[in-house]
C-alpha atoms as a PDB file:
ATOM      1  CA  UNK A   1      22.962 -46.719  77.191  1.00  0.00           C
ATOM      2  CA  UNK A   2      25.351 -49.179  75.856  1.00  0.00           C
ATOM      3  CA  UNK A   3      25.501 -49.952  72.346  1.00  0.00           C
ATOM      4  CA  UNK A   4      23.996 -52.824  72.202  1.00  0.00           C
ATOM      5  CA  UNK A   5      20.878 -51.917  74.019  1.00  0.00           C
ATOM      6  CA  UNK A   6      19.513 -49.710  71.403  1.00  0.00           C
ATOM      7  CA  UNK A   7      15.928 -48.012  72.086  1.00  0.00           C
ATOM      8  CA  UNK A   8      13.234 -48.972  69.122  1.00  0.00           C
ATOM      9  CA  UNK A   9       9.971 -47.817  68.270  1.00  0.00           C
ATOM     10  CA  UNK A  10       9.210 -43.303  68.840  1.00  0.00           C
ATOM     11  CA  UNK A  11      11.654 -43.539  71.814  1.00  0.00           C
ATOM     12  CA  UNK A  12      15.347 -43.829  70.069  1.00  0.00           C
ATOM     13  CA  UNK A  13      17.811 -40.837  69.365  1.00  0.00           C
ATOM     14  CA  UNK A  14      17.581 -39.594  65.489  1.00  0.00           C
ATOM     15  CA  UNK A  15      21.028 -38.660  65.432  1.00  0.00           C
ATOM     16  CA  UNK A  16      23.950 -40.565  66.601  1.00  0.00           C
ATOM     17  CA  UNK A  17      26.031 -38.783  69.335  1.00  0.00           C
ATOM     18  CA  UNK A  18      22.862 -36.656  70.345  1.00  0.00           C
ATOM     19  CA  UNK A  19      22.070 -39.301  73.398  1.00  0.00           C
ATOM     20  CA  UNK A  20      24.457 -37.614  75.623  1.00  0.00           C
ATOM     21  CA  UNK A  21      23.121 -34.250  74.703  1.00  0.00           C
ATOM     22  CA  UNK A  22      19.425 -35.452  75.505  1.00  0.00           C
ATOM     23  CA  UNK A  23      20.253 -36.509  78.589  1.00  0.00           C
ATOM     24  CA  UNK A  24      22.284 -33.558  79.830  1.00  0.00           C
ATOM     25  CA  UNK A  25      19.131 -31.369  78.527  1.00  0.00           C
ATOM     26  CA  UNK A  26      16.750 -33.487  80.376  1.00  0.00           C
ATOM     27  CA  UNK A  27      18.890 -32.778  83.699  1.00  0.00           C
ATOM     28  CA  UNK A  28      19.337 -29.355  82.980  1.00  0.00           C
ATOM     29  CA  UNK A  29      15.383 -28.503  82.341  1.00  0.00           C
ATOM     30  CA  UNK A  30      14.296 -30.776  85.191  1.00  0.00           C
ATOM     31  CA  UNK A  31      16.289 -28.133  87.539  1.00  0.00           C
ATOM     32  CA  UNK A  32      15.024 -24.979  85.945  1.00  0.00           C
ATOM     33  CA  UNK A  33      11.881 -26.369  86.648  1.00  0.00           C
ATOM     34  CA  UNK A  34      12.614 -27.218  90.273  1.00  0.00           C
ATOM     35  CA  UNK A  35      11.913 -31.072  90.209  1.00  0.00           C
ATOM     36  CA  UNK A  36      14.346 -32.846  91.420  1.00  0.00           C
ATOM     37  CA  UNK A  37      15.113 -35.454  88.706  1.00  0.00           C
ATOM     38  CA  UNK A  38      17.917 -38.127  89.797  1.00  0.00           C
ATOM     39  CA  UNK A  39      17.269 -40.609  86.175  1.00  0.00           C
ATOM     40  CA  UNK A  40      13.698 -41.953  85.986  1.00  0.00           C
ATOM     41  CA  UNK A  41      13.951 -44.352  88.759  1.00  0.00           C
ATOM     42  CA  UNK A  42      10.048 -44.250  89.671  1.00  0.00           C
ATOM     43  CA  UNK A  43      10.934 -41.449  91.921  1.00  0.00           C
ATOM     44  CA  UNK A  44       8.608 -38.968  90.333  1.00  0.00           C
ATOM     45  CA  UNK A  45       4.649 -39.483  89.147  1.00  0.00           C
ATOM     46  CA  UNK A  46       3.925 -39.327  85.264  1.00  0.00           C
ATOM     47  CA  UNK A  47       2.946 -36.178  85.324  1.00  0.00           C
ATOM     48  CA  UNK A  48       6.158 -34.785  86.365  1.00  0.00           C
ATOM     49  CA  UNK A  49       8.278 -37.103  83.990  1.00  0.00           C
ATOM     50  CA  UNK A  50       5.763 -35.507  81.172  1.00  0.00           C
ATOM     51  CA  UNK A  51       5.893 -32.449  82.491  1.00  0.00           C
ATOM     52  CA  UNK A  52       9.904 -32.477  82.130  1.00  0.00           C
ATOM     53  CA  UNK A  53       9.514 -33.972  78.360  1.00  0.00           C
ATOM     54  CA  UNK A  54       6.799 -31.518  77.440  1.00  0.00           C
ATOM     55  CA  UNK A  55       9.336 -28.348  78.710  1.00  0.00           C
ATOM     56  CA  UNK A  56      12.286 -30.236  76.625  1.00  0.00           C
ATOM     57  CA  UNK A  57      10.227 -30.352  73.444  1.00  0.00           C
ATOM     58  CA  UNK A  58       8.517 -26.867  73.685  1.00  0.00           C
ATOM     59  CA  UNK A  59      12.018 -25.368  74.156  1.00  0.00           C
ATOM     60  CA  UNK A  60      13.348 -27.145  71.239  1.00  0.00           C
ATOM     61  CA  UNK A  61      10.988 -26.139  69.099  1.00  0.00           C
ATOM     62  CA  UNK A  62      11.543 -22.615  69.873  1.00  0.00           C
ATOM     63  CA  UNK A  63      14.878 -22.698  69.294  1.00  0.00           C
ATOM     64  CA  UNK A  64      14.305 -24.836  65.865  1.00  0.00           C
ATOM     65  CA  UNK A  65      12.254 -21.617  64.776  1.00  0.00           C
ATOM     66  CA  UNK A  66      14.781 -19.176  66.149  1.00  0.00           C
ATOM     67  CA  UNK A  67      17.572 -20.264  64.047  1.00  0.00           C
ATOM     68  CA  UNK A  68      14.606 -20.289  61.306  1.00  0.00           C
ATOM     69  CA  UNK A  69      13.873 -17.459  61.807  1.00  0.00           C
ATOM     70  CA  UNK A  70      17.517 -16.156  61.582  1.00  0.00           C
ATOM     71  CA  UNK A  71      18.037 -17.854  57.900  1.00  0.00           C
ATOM     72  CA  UNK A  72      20.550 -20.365  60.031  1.00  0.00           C
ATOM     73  CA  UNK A  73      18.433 -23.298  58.961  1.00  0.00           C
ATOM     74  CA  UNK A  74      15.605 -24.150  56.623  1.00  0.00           C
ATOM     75  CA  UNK A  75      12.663 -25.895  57.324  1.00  0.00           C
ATOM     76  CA  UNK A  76      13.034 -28.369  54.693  1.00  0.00           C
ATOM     77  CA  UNK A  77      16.732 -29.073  56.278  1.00  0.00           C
ATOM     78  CA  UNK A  78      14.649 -29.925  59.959  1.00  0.00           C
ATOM     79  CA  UNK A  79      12.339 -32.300  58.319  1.00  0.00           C
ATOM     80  CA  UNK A  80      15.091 -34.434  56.681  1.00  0.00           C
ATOM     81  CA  UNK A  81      15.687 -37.523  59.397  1.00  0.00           C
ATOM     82  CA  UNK A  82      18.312 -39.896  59.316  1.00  0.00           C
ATOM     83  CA  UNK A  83      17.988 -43.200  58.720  1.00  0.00           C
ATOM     84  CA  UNK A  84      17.494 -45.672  61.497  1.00  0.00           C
ATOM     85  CA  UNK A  85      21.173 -47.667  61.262  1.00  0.00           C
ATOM     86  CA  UNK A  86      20.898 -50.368  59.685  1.00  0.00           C
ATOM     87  CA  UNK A  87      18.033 -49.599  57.363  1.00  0.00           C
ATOM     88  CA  UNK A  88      18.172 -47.556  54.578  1.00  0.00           C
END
């Protein structure tokens, strides 16, 4: 997404640079699940879509409390968010 098209509202990247990541993820957990996801061009049904973003986020929060549980990070360091830019 180019710069100037930034997402608002629950829907934008936290941490700038991690867009690229996100995506790549998205891709990558679509095809362990066997959907095939080509970009959310109202190819699949809302369940699937969910279904991919529900996998994403379960997965990340198991690795957030791997690396917890490993003394890596803290969970006071996971709640800290950036700002939105722009805002402080």
């Amino acid at each position: 997404m180019p710069a100037n098209q930034r997402k608002t509202g629950r829907n934008r990247v936290l941490v700038p640079g991690a867009e690229q990541a996100l995506e790549n993820y998205k891709y990558e957990i679509a095809n362990e699940l066997g959907i095939n996801y080509t970009g959310d061009l109202g190819e699949l049904t809302s369940r699937q879509n969910g279904y991919v973003g529900g996998y994403m986020v379960r997965k990340m929060i198991q690795q957030a409390e791997n690396q917890m549980s490993q003394g890596a990070v803290q969970p006071a360091q996971l709640a800290q968010q950036p700002s939105p830019q722009g805002q402080q």
